[in-house]
C-alpha atoms as a PDB file:
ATOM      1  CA  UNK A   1       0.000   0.000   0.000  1.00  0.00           C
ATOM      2  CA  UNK A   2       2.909   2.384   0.694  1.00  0.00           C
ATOM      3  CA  UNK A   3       4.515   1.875  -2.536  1.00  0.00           C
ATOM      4  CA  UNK A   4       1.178   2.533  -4.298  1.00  0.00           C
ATOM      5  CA  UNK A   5       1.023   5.688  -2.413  1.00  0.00           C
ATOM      6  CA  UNK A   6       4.388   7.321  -3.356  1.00  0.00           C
ATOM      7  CA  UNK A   7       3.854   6.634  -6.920  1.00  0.00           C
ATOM      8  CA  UNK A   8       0.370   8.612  -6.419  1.00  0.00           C
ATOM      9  CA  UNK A   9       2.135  11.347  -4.647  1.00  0.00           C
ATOM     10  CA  UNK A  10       4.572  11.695  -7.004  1.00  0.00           C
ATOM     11  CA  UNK A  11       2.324  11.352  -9.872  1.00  0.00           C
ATOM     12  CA  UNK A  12       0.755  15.324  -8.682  1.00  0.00           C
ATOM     13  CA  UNK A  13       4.312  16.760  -8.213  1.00  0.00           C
ATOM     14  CA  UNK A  14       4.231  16.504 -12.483  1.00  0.00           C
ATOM     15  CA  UNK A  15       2.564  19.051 -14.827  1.00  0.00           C
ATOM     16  CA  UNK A  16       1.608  18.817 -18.390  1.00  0.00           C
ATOM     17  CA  UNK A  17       2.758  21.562 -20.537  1.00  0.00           C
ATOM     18  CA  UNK A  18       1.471  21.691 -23.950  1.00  0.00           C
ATOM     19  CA  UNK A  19       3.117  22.692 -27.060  1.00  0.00           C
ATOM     20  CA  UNK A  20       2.899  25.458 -28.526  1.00  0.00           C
ATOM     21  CA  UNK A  21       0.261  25.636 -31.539  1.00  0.00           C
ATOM     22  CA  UNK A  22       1.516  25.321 -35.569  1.00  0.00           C
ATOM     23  CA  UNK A  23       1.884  28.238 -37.492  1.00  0.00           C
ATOM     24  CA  UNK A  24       0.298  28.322 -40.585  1.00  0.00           C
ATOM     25  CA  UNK A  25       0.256  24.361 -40.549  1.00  0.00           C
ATOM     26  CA  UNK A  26      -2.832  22.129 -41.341  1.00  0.00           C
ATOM     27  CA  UNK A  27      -2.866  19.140 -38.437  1.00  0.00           C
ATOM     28  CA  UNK A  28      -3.252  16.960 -41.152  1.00  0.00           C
ATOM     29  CA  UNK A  29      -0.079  18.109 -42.895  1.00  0.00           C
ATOM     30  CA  UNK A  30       1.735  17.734 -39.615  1.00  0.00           C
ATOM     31  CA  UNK A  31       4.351  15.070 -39.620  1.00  0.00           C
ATOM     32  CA  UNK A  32       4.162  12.605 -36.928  1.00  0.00           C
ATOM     33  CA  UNK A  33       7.049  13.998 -34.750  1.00  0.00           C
ATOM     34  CA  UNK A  34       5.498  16.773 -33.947  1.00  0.00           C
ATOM     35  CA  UNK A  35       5.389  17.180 -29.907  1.00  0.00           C
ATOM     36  CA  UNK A  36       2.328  17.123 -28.531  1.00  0.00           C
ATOM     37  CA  UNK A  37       3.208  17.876 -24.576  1.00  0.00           C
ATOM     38  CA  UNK A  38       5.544  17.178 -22.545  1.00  0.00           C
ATOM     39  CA  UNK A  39       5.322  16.036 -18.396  1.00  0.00           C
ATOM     40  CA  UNK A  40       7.772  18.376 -16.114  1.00  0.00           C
ATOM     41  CA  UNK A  41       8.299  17.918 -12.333  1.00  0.00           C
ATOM     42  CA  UNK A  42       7.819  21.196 -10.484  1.00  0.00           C
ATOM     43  CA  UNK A  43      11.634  22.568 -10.734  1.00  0.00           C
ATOM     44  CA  UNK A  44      11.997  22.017 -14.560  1.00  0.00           C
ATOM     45  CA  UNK A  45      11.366  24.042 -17.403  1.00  0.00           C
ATOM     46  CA  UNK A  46      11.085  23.747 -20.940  1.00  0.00           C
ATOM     47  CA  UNK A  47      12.839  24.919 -24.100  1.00  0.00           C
ATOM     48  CA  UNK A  48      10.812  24.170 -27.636  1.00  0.00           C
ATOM     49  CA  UNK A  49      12.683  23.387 -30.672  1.00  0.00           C
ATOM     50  CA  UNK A  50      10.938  24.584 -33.829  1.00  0.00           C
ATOM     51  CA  UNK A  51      11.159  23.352 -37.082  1.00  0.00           C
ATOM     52  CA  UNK A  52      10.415  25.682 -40.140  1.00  0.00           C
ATOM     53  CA  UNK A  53       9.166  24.472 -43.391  1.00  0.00           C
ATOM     54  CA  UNK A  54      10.630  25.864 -46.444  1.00  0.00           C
ATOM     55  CA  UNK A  55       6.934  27.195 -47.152  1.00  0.00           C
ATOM     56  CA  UNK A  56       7.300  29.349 -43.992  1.00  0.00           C
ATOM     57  CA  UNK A  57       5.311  27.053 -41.882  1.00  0.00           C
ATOM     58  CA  UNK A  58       6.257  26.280 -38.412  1.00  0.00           C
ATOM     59  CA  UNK A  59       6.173  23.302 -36.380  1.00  0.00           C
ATOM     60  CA  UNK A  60       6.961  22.473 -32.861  1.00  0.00           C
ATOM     61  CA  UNK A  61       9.562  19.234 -33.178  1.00  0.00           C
ATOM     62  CA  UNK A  62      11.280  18.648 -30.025  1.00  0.00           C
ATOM     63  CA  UNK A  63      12.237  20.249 -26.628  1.00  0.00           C
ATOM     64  CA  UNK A  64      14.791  20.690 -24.170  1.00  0.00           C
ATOM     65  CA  UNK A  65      13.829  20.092 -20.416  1.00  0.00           C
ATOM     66  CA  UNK A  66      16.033  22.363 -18.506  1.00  0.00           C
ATOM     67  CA  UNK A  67      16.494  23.161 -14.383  1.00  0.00           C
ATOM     68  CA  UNK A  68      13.884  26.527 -13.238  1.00  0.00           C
ATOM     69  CA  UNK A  69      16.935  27.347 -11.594  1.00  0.00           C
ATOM     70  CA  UNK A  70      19.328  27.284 -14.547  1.00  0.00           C
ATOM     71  CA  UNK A  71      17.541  30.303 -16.272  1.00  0.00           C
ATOM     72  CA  UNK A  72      17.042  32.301 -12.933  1.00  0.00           C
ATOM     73  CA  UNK A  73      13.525  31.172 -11.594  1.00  0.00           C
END
């Protein structure tokens, strides 16, 4: 039962953060890789990596999870 319950209480220390939305992109013309969200803990931040298509079109396709701390929070 005590296992059960740290997993629980761990499970609301994380927060889903969801990416930003395409610009100027169709969802069906998005490519699979696209990030959808991503699950921090409470001291981490994130850094989205954006892809541009050569039609101008932009496309959130990865991220960097970084420390709050590292960028002054």
């Amino acid at each position: 039962m005590m296992v059960n319950h740290s997993v629980a209480s761990s499970s609301f220390s994380k927060r889903t953060i969801f990416a930003p939305q395409p610009i100027g992109v169709l969802p069906a013309q998005l490519p699979t890789t696209q990030v959808l969200n991503v699950e921090l803990d409470e001291d981490e931040d994130i850094e989205w990596t954006w892809t541009t298509l050569p039609t101008g079109q932009q496309y959130v396709s990865g991220y960097t999870i970084i420390s709050k701390s590292s960028d002054g929070n």
